[in-house]
Protein backbone atom coordinates (compact mmCIF):
# COMPACT_ATOMS: atom_id res chain seq x y z
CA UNK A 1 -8.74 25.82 -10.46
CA UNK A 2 -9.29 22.52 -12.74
CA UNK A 3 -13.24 21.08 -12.59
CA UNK A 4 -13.43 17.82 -12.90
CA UNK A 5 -13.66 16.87 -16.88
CA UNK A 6 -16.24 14.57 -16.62
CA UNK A 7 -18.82 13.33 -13.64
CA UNK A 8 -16.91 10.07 -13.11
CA UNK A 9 -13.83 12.13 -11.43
CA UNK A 10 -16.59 12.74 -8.74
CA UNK A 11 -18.19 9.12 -8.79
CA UNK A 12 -14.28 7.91 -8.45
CA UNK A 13 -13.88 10.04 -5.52
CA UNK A 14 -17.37 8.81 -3.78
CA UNK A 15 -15.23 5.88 -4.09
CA UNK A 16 -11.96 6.91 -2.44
CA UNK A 17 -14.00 8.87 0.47
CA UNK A 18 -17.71 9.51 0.52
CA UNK A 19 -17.29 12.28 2.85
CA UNK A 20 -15.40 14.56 -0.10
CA UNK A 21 -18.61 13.44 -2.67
CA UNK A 22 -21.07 14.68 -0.17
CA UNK A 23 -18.94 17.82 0.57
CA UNK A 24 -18.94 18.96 -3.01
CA UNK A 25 -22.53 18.40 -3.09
CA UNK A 26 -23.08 20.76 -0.46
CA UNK A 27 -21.02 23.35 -2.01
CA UNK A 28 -23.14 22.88 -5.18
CA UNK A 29 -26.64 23.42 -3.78
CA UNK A 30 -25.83 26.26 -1.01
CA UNK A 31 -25.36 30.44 -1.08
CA UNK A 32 -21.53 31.30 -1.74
CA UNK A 33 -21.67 33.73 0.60
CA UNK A 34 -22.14 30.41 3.16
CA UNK A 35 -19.44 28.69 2.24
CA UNK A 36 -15.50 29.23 1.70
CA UNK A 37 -14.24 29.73 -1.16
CA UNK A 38 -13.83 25.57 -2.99
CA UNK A 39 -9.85 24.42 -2.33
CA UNK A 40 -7.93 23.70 -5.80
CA UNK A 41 -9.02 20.49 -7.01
CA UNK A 42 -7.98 18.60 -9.90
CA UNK A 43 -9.23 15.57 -12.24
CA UNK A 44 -7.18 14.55 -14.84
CA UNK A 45 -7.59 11.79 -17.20
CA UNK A 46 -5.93 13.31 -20.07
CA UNK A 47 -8.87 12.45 -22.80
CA UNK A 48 -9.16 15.67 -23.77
CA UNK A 49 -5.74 17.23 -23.92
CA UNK A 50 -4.36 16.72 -27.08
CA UNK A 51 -1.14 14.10 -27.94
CA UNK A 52 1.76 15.93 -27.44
CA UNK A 53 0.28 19.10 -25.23
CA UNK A 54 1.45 19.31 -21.99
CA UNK A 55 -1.04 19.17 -18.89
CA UNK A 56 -3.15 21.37 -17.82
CA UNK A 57 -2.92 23.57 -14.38
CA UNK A 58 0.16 22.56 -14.12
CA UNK A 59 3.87 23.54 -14.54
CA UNK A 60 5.85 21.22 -17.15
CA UNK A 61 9.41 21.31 -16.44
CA UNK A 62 12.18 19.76 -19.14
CA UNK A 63 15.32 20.35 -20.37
CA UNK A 64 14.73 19.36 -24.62
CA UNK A 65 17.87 17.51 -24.55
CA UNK A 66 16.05 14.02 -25.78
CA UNK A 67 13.50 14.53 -22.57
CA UNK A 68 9.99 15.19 -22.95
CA UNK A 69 6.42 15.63 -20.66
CA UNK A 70 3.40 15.38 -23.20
CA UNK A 71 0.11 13.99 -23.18
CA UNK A 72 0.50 10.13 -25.36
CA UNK A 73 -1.38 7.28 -26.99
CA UNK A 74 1.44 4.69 -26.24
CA UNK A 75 -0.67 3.18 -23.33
CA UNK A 76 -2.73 4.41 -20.55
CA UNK A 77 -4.57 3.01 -17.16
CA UNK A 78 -8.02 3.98 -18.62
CA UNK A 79 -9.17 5.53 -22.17
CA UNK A 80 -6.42 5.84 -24.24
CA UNK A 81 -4.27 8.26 -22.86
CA UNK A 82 -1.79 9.73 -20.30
CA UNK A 83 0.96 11.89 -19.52
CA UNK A 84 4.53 10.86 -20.51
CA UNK A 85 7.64 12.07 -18.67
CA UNK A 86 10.49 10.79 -20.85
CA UNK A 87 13.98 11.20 -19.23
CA UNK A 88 17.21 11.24 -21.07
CA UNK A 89 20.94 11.11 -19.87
CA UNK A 90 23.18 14.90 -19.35
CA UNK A 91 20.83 16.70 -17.72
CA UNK A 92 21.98 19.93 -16.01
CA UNK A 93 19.38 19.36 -13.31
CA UNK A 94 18.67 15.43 -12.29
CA UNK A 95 14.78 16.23 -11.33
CA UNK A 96 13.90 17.07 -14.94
CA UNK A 97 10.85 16.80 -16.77
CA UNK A 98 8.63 17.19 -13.56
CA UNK A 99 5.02 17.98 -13.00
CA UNK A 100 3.82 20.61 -10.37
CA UNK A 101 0.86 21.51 -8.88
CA UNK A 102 0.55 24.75 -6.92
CA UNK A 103 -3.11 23.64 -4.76
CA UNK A 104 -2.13 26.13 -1.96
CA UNK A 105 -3.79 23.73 0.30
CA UNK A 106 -3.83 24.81 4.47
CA UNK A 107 -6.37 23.04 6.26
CA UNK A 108 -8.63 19.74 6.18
CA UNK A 109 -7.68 16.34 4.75
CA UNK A 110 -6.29 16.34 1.50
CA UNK A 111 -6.64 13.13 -0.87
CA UNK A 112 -4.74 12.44 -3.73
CA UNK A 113 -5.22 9.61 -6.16
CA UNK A 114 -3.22 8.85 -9.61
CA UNK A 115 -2.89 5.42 -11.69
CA UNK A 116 1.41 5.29 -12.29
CA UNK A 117 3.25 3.22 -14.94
CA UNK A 118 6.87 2.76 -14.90
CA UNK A 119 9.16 1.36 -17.38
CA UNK A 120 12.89 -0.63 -16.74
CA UNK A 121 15.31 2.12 -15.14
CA UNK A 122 12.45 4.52 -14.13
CA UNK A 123 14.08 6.75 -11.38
CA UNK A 124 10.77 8.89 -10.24
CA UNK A 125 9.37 10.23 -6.70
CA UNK A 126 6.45 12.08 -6.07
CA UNK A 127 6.60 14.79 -3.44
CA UNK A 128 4.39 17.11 -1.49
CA UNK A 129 5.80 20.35 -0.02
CA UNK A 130 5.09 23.60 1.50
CA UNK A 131 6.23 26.84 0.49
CA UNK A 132 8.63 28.01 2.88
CA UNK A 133 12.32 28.65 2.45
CA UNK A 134 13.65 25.71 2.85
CA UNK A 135 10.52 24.32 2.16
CA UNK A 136 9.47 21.24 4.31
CA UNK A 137 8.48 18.47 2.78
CA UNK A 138 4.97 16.00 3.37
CA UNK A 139 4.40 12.84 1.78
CA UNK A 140 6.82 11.48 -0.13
CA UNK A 141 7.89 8.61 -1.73
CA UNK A 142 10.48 6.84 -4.49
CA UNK A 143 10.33 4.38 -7.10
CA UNK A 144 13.59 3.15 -8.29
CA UNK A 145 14.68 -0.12 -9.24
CA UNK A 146 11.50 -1.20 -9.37
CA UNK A 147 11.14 -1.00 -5.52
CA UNK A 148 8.55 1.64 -3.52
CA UNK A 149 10.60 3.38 -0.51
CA UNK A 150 9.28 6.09 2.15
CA UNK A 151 12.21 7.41 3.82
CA UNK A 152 14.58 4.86 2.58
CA UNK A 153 13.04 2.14 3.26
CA UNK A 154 11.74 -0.40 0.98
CA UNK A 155 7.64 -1.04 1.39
CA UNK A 156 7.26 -3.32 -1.76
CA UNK A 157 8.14 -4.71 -5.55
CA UNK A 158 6.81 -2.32 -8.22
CA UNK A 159 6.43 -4.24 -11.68
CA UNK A 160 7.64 -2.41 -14.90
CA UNK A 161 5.18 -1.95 -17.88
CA UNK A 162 1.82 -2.34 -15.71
CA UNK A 163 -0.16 0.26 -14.12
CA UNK A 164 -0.11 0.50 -10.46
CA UNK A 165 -2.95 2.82 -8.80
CA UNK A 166 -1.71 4.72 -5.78
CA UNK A 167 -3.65 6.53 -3.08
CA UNK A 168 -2.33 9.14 -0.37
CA UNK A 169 -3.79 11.05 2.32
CA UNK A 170 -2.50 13.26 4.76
CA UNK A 171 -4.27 15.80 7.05
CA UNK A 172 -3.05 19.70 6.89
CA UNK A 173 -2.64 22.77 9.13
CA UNK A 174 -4.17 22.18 13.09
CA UNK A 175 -5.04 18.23 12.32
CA UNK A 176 -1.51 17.88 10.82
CA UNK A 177 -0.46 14.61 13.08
CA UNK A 178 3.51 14.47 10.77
CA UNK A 179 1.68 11.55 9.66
CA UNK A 180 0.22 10.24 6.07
CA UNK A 181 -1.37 7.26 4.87
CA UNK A 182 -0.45 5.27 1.57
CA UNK A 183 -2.46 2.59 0.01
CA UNK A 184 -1.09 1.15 -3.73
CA UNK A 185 -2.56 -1.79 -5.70
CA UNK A 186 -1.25 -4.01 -8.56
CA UNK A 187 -3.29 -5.42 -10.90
CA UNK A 188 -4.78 -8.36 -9.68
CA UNK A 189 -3.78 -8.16 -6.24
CA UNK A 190 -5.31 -6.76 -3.17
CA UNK A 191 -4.67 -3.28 -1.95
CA UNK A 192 -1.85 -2.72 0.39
CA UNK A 193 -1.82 0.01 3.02
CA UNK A 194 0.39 2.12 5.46
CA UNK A 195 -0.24 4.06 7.30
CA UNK A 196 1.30 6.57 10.01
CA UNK A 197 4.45 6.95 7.62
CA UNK A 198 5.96 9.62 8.69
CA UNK A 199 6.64 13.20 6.59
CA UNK A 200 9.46 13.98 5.40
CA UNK A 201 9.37 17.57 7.73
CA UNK A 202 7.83 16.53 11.21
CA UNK A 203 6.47 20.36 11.20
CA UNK A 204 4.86 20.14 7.73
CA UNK A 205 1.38 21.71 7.65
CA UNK A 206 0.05 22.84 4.20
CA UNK A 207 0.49 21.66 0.65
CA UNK A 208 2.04 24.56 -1.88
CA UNK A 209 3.90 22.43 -4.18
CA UNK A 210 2.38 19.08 -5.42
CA UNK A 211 5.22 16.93 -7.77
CA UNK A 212 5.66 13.84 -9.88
CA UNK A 213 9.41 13.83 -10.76
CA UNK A 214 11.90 12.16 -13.06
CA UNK A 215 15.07 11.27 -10.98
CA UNK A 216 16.61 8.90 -13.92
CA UNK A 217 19.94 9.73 -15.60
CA UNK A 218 18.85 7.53 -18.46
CA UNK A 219 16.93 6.97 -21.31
CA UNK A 220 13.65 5.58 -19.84
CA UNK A 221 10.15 7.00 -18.62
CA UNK A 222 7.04 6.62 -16.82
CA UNK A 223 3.26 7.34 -17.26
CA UNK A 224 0.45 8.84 -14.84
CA UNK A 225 -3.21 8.49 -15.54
CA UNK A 226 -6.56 9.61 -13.80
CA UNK A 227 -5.11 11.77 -11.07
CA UNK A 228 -7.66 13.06 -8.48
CA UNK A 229 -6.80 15.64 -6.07
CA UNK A 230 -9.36 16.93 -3.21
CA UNK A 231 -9.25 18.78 -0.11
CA UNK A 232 -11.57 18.42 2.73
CA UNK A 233 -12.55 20.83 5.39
């Protein structure tokens, strides 16, 4: 399980939803034998994973045909780094490089929260799924063309070459409603939300298989920064 890096993962997620702050607290200052055992949480800025190193935690998938996924300099929402996924054209699989996460989540509220650059011809989505065969999927939504969809329809403009911060939360095993909330903001404007979208399985109830995924069959690329992940119970 990744620990937050620093303290300001925790002060960010105060921010995001006071009732995860004041959970971790408890788990902090009570017996272990009280409590379950913490969900998989993660808090990623990237500072201290070195330039070119893939992410921790995680699974890094690419092809090395002029693609890459690598921690970078070139820009980032805070400090001065992130994670590049640089796509490339020929790919034997179109959803290469991708990020997963594996947070096994099956109850509670989960929260996830990530800063997201994308540059001209970005073709990304980011996913949630279970691990069933077929899987069902949760959240889920697309950038391409520089348009945001949720189940193919368009929610709003996405501007290349600045950093949007995105925010998602969806509830998990008996609260699961088939429901999930989505709030994104662009710099300088106020936050926009919606909510009840629906997932992409109406029967989805746990998260096995958290993705950010490069859809392009191009030379382009996109950037994540300060991703939070929590669960709630």
């Amino acid at each position: 399980m990744l620990r937050p890096r620093h303290r300001l993962g925790w002060l960010l997620l105060c921010v995001l939803g006071l009732t995860a702050c004041r959970t971790e607290q408890r788990r902090t200052h009570s017996p272990a034998a009280s409590v379950p055992p913490a969900a998989f949480t993660v808090s990623e800025d990237f500072e201290n994973t070195p330039v070119g190193a893939q992410a921790d935690g995680a699974e890094s998938h690419v092809e090395n045909k002029g693609d890459s996924l690598a921690v970078t300099e070139e820009t980032a929402a805070s400090g001065r780094r992130s994670l590049k996924f640089q796509d490339a054209p020929g790919f034997q699989s179109a959803f290469n490089p991708r990020l997963v996460y594996a947070p096994h989540h099956t109850a509670g509220t989960t929260q996830c929260a990530f800063d997201l650059r994308v540059e001209s011809g970005a073709v990304m989505y980011h996913e949630w799924r279970d691990d069933a065969n077929p899987y069902r999927v949760g959240p889920i939504f697309w950038i391409r063309d520089g348009k945001l969809s949720v189940a193919g329809n368009e929610l709003m403009a996405v501007p290349a070459g600045q950093w949007v911060h995105i925010e998602i939360i969806a509830k998990l095993g008996a609260q699961a409603t088939g429901t999930w909330d989505l709030a994104v903001r662009l710099p300088g404007r106020e936050t926009k939300a919606f909510r009840d979208l629906k997932t992409g399985s109406p029967d989805w109830r746990k998260l096995d298989w958290l993705g950010f995924v490069s859809n392009a069959d191009a030379r382009t690329a996109f950037y994540l920064d300060n991703l939070l992940l929590t669960n709630e119970r």
